[in-house]
Structure formats: structure tokens, C-alpha cells
N, C-alpha and C. Protein backbone atom coordinates (compact mmCIF):
# COMPACT_ATOMS: atom_id res chain seq x y z
N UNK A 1 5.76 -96.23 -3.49
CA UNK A 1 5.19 -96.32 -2.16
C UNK A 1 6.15 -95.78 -1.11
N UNK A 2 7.69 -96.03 -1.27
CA UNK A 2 8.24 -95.59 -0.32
C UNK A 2 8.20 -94.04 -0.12
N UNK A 3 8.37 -93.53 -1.66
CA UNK A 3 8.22 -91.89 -1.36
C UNK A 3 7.38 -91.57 -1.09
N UNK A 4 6.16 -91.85 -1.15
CA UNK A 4 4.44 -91.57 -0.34
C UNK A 4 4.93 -91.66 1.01
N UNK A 5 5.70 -92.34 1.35
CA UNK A 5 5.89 -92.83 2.90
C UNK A 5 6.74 -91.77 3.34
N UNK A 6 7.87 -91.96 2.88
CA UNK A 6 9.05 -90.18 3.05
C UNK A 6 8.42 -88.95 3.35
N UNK A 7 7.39 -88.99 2.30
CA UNK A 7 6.68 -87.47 1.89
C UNK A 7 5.46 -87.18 3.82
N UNK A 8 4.86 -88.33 3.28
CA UNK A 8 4.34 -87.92 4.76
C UNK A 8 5.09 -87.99 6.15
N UNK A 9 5.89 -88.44 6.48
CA UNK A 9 7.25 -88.65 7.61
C UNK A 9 7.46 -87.47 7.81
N UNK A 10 7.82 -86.57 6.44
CA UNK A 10 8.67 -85.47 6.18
C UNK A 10 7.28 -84.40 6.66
N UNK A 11 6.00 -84.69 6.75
CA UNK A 11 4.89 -83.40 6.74
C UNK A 11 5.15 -83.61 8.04
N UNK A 12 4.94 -85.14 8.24
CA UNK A 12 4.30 -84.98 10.09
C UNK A 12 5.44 -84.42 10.52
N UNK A 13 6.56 -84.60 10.57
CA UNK A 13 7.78 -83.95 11.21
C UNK A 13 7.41 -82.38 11.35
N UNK A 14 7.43 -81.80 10.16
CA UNK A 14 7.69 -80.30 9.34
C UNK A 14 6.06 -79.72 10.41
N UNK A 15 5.28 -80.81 10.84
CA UNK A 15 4.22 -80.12 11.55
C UNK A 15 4.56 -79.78 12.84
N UNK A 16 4.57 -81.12 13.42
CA UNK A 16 4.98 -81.21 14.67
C UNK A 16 6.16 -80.20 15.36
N UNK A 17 7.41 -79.75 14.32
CA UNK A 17 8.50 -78.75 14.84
C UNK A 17 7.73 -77.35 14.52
N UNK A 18 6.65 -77.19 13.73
CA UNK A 18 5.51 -76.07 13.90
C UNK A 18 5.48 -75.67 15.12
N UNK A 19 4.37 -76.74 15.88
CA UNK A 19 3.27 -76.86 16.53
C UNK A 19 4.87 -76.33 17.86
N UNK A 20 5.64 -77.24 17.88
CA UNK A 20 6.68 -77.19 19.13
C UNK A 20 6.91 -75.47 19.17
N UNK A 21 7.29 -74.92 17.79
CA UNK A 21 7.70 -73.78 18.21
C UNK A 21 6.62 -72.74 18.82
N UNK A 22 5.67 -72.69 18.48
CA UNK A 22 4.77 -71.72 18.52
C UNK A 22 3.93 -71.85 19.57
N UNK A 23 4.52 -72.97 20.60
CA UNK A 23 3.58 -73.23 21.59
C UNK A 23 4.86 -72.80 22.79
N UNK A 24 6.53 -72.39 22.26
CA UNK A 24 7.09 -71.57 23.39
C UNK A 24 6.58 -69.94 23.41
N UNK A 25 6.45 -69.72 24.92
CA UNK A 25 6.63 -68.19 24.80
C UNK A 25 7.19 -67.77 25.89
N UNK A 26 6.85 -66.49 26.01
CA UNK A 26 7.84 -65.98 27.08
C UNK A 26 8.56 -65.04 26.24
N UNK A 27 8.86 -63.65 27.20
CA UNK A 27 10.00 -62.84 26.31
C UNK A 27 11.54 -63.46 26.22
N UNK A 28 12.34 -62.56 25.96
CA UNK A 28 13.59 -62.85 25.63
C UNK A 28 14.19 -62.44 26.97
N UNK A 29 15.70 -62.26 27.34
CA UNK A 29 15.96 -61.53 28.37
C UNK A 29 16.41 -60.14 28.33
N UNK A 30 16.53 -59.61 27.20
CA UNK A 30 16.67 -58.38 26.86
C UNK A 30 15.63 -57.46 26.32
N UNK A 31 14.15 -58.45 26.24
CA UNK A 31 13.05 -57.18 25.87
C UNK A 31 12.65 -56.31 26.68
N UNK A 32 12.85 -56.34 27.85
CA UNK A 32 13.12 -55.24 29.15
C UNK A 32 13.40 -53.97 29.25
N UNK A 33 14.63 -54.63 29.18
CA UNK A 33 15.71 -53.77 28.67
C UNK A 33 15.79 -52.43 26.99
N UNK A 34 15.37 -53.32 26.22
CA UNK A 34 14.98 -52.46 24.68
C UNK A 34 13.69 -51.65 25.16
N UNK A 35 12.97 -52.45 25.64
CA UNK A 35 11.87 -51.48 25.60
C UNK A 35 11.68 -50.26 26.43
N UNK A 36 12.38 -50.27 27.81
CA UNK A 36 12.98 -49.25 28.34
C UNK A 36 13.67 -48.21 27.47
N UNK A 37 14.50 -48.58 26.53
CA UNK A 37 15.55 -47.74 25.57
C UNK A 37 14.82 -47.42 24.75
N UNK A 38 13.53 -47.99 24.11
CA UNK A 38 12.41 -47.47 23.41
C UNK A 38 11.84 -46.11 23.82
N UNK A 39 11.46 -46.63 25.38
CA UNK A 39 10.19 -45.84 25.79
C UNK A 39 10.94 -44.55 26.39
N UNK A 40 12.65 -44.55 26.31
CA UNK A 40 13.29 -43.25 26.77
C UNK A 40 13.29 -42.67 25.47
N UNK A 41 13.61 -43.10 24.56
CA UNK A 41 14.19 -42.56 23.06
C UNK A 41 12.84 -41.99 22.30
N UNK A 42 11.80 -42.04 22.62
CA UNK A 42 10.30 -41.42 22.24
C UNK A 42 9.17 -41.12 23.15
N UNK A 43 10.22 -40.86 24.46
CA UNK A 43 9.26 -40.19 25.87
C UNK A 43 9.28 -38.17 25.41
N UNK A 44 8.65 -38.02 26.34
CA UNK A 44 8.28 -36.36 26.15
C UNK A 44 9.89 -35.62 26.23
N UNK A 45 10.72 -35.86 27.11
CA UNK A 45 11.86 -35.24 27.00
C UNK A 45 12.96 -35.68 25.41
N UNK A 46 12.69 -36.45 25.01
CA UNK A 46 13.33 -36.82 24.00
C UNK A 46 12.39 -36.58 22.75
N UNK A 47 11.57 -35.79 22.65
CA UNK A 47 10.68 -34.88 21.71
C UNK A 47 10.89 -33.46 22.04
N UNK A 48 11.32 -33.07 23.34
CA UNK A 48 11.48 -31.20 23.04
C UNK A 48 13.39 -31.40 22.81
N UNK A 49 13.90 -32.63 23.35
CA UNK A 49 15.46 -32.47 22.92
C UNK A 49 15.27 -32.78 21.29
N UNK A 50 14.33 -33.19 20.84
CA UNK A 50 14.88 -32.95 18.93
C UNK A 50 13.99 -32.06 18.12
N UNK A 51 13.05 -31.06 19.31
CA UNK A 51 12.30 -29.99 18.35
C UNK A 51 13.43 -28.98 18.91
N UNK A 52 14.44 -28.65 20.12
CA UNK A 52 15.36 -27.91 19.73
C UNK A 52 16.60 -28.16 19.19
N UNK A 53 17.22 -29.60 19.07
CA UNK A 53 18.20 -29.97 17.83
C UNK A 53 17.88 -29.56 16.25
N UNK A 54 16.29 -30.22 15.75
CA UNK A 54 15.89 -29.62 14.82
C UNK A 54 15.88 -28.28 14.21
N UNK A 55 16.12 -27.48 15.65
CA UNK A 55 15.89 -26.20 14.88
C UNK A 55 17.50 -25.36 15.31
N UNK A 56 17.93 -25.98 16.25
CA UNK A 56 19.42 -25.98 16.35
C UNK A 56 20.12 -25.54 14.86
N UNK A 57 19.92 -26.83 14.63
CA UNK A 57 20.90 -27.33 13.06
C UNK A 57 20.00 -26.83 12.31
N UNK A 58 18.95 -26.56 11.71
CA UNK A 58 18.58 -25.98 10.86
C UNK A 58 19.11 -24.46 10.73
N UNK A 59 18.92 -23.82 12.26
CA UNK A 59 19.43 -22.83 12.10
C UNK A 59 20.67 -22.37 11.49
N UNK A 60 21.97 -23.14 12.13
CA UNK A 60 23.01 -23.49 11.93
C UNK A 60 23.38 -23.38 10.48
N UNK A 61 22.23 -24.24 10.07
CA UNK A 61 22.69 -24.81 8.12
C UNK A 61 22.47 -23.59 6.99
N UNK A 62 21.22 -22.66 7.80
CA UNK A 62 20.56 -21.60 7.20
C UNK A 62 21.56 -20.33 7.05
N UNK A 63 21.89 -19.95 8.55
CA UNK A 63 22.59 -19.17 8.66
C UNK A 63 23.95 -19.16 8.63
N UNK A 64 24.70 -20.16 8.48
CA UNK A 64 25.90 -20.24 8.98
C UNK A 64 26.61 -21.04 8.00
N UNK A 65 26.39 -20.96 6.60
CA UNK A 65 26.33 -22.51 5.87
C UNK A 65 27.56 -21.95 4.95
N UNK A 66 28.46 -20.81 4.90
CA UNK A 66 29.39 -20.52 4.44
C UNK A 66 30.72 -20.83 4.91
N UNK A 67 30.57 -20.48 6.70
CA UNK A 67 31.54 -20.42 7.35
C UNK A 67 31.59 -22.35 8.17
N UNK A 68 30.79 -22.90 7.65
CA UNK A 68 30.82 -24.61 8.43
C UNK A 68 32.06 -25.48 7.73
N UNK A 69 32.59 -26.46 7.83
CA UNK A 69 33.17 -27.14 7.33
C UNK A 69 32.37 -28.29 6.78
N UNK A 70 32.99 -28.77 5.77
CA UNK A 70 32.34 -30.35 5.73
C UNK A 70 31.60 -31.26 6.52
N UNK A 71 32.41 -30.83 7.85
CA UNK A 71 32.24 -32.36 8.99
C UNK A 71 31.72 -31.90 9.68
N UNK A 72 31.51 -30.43 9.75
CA UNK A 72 30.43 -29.42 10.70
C UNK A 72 29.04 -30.19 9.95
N UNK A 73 29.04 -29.68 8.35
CA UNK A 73 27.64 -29.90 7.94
C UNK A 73 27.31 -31.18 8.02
N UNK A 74 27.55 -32.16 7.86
CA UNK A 74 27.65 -33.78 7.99
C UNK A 74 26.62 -33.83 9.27
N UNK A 75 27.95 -33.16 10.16
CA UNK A 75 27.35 -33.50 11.78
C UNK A 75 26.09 -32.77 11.92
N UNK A 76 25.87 -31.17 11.34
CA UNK A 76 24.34 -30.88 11.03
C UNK A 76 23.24 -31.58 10.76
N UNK A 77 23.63 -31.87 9.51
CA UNK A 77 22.32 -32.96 9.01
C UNK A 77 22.29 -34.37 9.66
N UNK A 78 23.40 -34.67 10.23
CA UNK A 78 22.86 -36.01 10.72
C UNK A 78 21.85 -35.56 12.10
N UNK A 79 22.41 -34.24 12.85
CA UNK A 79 21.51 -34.22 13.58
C UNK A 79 19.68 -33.94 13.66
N UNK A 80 19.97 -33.03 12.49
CA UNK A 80 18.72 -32.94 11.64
C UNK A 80 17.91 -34.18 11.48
N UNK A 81 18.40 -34.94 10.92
CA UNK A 81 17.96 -36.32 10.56
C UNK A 81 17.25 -36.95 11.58
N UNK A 82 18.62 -37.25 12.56
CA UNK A 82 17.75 -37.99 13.83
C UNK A 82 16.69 -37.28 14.71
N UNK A 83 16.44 -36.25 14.94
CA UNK A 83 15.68 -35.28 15.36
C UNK A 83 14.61 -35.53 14.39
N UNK A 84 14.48 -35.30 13.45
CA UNK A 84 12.99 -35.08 12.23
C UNK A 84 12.59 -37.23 12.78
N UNK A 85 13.65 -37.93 12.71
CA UNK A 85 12.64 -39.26 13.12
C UNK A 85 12.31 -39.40 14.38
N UNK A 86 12.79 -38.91 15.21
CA UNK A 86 12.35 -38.65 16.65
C UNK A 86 11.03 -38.09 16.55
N UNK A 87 11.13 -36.88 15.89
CA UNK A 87 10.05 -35.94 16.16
C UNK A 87 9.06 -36.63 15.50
N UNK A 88 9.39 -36.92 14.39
CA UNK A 88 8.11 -37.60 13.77
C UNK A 88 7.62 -38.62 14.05
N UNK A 89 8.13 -40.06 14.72
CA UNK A 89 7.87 -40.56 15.83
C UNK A 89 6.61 -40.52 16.51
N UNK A 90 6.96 -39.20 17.58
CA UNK A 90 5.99 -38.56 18.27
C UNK A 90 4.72 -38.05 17.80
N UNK A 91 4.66 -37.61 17.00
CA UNK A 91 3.91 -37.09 16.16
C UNK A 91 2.82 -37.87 15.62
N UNK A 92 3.69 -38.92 14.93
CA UNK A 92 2.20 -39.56 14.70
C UNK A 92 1.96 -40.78 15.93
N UNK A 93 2.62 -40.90 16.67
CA UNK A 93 2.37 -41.18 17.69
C UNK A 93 0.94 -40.35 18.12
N UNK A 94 1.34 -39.25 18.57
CA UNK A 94 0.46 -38.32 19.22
C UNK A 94 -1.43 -38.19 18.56
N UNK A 95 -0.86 -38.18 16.85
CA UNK A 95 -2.34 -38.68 15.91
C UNK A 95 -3.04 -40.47 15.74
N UNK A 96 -2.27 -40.91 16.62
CA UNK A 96 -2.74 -42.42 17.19
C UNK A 96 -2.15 -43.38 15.94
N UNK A 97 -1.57 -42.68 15.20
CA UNK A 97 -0.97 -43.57 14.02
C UNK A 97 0.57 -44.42 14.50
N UNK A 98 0.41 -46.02 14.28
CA UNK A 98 1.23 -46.52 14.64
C UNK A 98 2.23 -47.68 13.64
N UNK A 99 3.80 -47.40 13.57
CA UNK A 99 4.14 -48.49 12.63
C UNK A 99 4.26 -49.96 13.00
N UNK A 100 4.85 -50.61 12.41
CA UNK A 100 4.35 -51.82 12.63
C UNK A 100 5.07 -52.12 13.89
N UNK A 101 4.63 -53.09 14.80
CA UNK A 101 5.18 -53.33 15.55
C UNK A 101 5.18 -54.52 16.18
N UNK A 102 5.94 -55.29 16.85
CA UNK A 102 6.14 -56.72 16.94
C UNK A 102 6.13 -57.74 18.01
């Protein structure tokens, strides 16, 4: 009998700190702020700055891929990189396709 008694103590509790959390809201004090840094980092100027990085460094890698160093090409493809998720980003942005978001 006592653990019947524990067991439910232990639900109503485990409910009630539920019910408490999910009934705060309000943002944080920094979602402002991120989402600003969002909405610069996948606005229209930050889609033609990584369709000409993209093709920057591609160029770069294509043509030039004898005379680069290591830390040249590194720094290539990383720019590559961040540019192709930028761009792509936008992109399916632009086809109304959206990832998850929170």
C-alpha cells in the first residue's frame, strides 16, 4: 500500500512540474537578437555574396589548383561549403520548402 501511495505522489508531482512548465512562455532574451543574425545570414545580400564566393572558389579550385597551397585549398572549400549552404538555404527557401524549425 505504501508504494501505491509513492507511485501516485510521484505521478501527481511528475504532472503538475508538466503542467508548470508548459504554461511559461515568453521568448528568451537573446531570440531577438539570433533571429536578426538569422534573417541577415539568409537575406538577399547574403545569397548574391555566396553565388559569387561559390563561384569565386570554384573558380580558383578549377583553375588554379596546381599553384594553391594546402591552406589556400582548405580555405577554398571551406568557402565553397559555406556558400553552397547559404545558397541552398535560399533556394529552397525561395521553392517554399522549409527545415525544421523551432
Amino acid at each position: 500500500m505504501k508504494n501505491g501511495l509513492k507511485v501516485v505522489v510521484g505521478l501527481a508531482l511528475a504532472s503538475a512540474g508538466t503542467a508548470a512548465f508548459a504554461a511559461t512562455g515568453g521568448g528568451l532574451p537573446w531570440d531577438g537578437p539570433m533571429m536578426t543574425f538569422t534573417n541577415d545570414l539568409t537575406g538577399p545580400v547574403a545569397s548574391t555574396i555566396s553565388v559569387g564566393a561559390l563561384a569565386g572558389a570554384g573558380g580558383a579550385l578549377i583553375f588554379r589548383n596546381d599553384e594553391l597551397s594546402g591552406f589556400a585549398k582548405t580555405l577554398l572549400f571551406t568557402t565553397a561549403g559555406i556558400a553552397t549552404m547559404v545558397g541552398g538555404y535560399n533556394l529552397l527557401a525561395a521553392l517554399g520548402l522549409a527545415g525544421a524549425t523551432i
